[in-house]
Protein backbone atom coordinates (compact mmCIF):
# COMPACT_ATOMS: atom_id res chain seq x y z
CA UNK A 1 0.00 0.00 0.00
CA UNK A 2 1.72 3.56 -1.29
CA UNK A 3 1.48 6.66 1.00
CA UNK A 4 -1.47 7.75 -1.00
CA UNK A 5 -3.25 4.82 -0.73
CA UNK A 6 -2.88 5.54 2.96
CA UNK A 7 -3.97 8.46 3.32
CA UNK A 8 -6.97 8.15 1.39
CA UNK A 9 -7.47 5.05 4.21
CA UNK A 10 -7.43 7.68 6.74
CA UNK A 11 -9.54 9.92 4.78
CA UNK A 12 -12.37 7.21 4.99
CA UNK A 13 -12.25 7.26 8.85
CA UNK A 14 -12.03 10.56 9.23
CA UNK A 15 -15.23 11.95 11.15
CA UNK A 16 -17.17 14.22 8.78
CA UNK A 17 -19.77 16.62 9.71
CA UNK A 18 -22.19 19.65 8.06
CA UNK A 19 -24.59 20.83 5.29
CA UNK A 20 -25.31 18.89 2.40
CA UNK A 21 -28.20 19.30 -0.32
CA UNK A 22 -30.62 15.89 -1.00
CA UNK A 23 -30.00 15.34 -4.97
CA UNK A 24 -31.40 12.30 -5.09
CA UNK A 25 -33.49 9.75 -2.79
CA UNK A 26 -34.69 5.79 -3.43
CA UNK A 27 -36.14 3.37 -0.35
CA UNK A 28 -32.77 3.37 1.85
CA UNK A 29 -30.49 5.96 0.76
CA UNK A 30 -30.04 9.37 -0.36
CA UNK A 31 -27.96 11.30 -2.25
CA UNK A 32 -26.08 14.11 -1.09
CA UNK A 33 -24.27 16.90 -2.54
CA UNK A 34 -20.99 18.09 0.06
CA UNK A 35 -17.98 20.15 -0.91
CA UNK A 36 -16.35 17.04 -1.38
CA UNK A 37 -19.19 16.10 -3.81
CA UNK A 38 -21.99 13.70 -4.33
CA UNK A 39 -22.20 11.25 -1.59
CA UNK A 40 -24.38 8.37 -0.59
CA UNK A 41 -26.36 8.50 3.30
CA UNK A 42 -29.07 7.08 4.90
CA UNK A 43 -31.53 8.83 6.90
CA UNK A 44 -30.06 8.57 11.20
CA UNK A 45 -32.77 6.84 13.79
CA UNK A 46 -33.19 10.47 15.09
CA UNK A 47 -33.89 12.10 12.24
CA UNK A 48 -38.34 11.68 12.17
CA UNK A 49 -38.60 14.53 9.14
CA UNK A 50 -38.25 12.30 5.99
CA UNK A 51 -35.64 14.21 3.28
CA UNK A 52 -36.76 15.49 0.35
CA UNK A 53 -35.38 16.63 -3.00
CA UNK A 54 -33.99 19.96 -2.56
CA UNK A 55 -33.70 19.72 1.01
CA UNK A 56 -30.87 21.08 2.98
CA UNK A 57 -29.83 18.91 6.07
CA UNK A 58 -26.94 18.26 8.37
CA UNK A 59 -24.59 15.07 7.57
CA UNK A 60 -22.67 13.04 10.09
CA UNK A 61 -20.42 10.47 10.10
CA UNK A 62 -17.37 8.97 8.08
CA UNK A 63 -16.95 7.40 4.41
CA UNK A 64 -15.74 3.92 6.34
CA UNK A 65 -19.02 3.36 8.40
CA UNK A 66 -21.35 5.25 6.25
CA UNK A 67 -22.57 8.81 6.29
CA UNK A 68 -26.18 9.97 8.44
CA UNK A 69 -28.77 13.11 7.63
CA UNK A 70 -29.66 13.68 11.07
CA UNK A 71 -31.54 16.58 10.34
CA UNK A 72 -33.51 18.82 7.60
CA UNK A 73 -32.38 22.32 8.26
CA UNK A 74 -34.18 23.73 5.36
CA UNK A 75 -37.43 23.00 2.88
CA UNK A 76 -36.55 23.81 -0.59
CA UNK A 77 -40.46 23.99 -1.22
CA UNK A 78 -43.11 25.12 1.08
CA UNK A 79 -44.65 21.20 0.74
CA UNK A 80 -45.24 19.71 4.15
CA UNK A 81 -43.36 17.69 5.94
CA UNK A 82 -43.45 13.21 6.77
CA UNK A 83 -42.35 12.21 10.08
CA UNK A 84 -41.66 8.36 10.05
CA UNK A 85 -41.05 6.45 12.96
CA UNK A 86 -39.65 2.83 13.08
CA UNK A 87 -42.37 0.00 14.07
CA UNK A 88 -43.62 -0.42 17.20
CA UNK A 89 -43.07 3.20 18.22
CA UNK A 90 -44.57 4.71 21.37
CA UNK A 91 -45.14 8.45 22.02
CA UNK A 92 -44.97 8.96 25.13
CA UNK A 93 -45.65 11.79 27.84
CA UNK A 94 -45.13 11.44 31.34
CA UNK A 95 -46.49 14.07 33.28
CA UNK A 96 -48.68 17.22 31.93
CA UNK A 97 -50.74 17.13 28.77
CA UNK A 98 -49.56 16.01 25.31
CA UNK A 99 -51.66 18.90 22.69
CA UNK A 100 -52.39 18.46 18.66
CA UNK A 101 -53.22 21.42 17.34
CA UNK A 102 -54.35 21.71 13.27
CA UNK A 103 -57.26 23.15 11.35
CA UNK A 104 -57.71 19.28 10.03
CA UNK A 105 -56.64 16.55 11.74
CA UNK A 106 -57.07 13.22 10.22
CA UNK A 107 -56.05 9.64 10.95
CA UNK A 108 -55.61 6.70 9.00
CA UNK A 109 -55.32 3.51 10.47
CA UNK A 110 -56.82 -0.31 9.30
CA UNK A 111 -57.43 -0.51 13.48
CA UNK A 112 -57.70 1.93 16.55
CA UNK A 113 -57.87 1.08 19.78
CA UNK A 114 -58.13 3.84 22.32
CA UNK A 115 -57.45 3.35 26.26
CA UNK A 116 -59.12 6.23 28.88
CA UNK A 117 -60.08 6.72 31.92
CA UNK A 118 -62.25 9.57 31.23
CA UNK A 119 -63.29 11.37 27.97
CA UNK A 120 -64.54 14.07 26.12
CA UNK A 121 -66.13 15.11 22.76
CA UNK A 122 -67.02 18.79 22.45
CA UNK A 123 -67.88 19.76 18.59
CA UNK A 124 -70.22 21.83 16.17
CA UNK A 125 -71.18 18.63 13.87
CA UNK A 126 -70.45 14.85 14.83
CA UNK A 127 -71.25 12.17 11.55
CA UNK A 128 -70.37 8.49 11.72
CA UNK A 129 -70.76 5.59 8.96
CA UNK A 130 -70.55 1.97 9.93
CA UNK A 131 -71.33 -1.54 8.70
CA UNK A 132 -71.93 -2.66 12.74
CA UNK A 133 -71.92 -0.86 16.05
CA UNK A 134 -71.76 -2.32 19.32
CA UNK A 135 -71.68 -0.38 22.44
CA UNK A 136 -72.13 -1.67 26.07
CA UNK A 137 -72.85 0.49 29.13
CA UNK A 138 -73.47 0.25 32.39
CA UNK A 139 -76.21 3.50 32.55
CA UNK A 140 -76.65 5.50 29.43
CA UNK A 141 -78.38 9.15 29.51
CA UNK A 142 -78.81 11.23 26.64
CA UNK A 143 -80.20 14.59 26.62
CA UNK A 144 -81.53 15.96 22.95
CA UNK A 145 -82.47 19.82 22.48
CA UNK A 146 -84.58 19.33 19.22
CA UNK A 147 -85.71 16.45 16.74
CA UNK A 148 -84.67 13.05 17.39
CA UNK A 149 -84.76 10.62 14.92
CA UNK A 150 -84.35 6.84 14.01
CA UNK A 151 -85.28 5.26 10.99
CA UNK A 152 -84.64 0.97 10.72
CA UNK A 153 -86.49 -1.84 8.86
CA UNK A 154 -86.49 -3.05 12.58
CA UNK A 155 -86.70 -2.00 16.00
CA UNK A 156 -86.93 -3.83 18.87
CA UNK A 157 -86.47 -2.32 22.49
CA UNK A 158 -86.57 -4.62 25.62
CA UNK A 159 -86.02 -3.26 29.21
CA UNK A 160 -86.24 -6.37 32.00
CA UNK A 161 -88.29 -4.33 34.57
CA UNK A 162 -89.87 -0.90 33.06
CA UNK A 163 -90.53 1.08 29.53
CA UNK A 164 -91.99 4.07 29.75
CA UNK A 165 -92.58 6.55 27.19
CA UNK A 166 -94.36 10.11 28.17
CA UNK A 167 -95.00 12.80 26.26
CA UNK A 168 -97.23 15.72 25.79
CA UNK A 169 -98.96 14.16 22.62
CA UNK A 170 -98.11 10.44 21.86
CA UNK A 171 -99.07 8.98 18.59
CA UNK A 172 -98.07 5.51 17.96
CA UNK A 173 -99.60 4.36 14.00
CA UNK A 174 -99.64 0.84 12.56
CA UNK A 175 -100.83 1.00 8.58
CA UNK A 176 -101.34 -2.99 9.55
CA UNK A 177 -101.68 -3.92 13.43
CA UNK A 178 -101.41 -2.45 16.48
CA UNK A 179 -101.18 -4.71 19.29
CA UNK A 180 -101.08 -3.86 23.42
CA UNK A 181 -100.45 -7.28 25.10
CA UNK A 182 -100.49 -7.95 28.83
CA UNK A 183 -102.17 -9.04 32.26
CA UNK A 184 -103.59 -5.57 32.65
CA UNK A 185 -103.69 -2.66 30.06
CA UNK A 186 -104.63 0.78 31.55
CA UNK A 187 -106.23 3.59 29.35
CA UNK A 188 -107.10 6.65 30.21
């Protein structure tokens, strides 16, 4: 091995550090331009904000054991931004209150499954669309300041002790049959 060839062996190891521009990107690796020219990196553990064309970011590490973005400095573009975490992540919050805060906020997920001791819904307009819903209580209570409807091929409401239904004006209309069964029907 000449002198050259061993210096360029220490170039390799030699710790290198600062701004580079993403040129190119594919699955694992990027491609960086540094004063010392294009160079291949991968995206570090720490670094959540996925790289971008264009973007400017800060490179760590040496040529022997591979170079690291460990962080986008700068958006060429005003597009937003990707955070990615590895599986099985967890964000997590000790103490105090973890906050979201957008205009839109939406979620994407093939299954949810949420964990609380206590919560709440406050909004202007609340729509839901399912195939099947299940809920089970222990005591329900629902207070509605208007029109309250329900509309089914099929209802069918059993209570083990007591139904009542009261109302100012109750109207109850069968186009075929209208059946009161029991031991002792009171009217009037």
């Amino acid at each position: 091995m000449g002198i050259r060839d061993e210096d360029l062996m220490q170039l390799c190891a030699a710790p290198m550090h600062g701004v580079a521009t993403v040129t190119a990107l594919d699955a694992a690796t990027l491609t960086v331009q540094t004063a010392q020219g294009a160079l291949p990196a991968r995206r570090a553990a720490s670094c959540l904000m996925v790289p971008q064309v264009g973007d400017r970011v800060w490179l760590a590490g040496d040529l022997a054991h591979g170079l690291y973005v460990t962080a986008v400095l700068e958006r060429a573009a005003a597009a937003g931004c990707e955070l990615r975490l590895p599986p099985d992540s967890v964000m997590s919050v000790p103490a105090g209150t973890l906050t979201v805060q957008a205009p839109a906020l939406r979620v994407v997920a093939r299954e949810a499954v949420g964990t609380f001791g206590r919560m709440k819904l406050v909004g202007d307009l609340m729509e839901s669309f399912f195939d099947k819903v299940s809920q089970f209580a222990r005591w329900s209570q629902r207070v509605v300041d208007g029109p309250d409807q329900v509309r089914s091929q099929h209802i069918d409401w059993r209570a083990d002790r007591t139904l009542q239904l009261q109302a100012e004006h109750l109207v109850a209309n069968g186009s075929r049959l209208v059946k009161a069964d029991g031991e002792q029907i009171h009217l009037g």
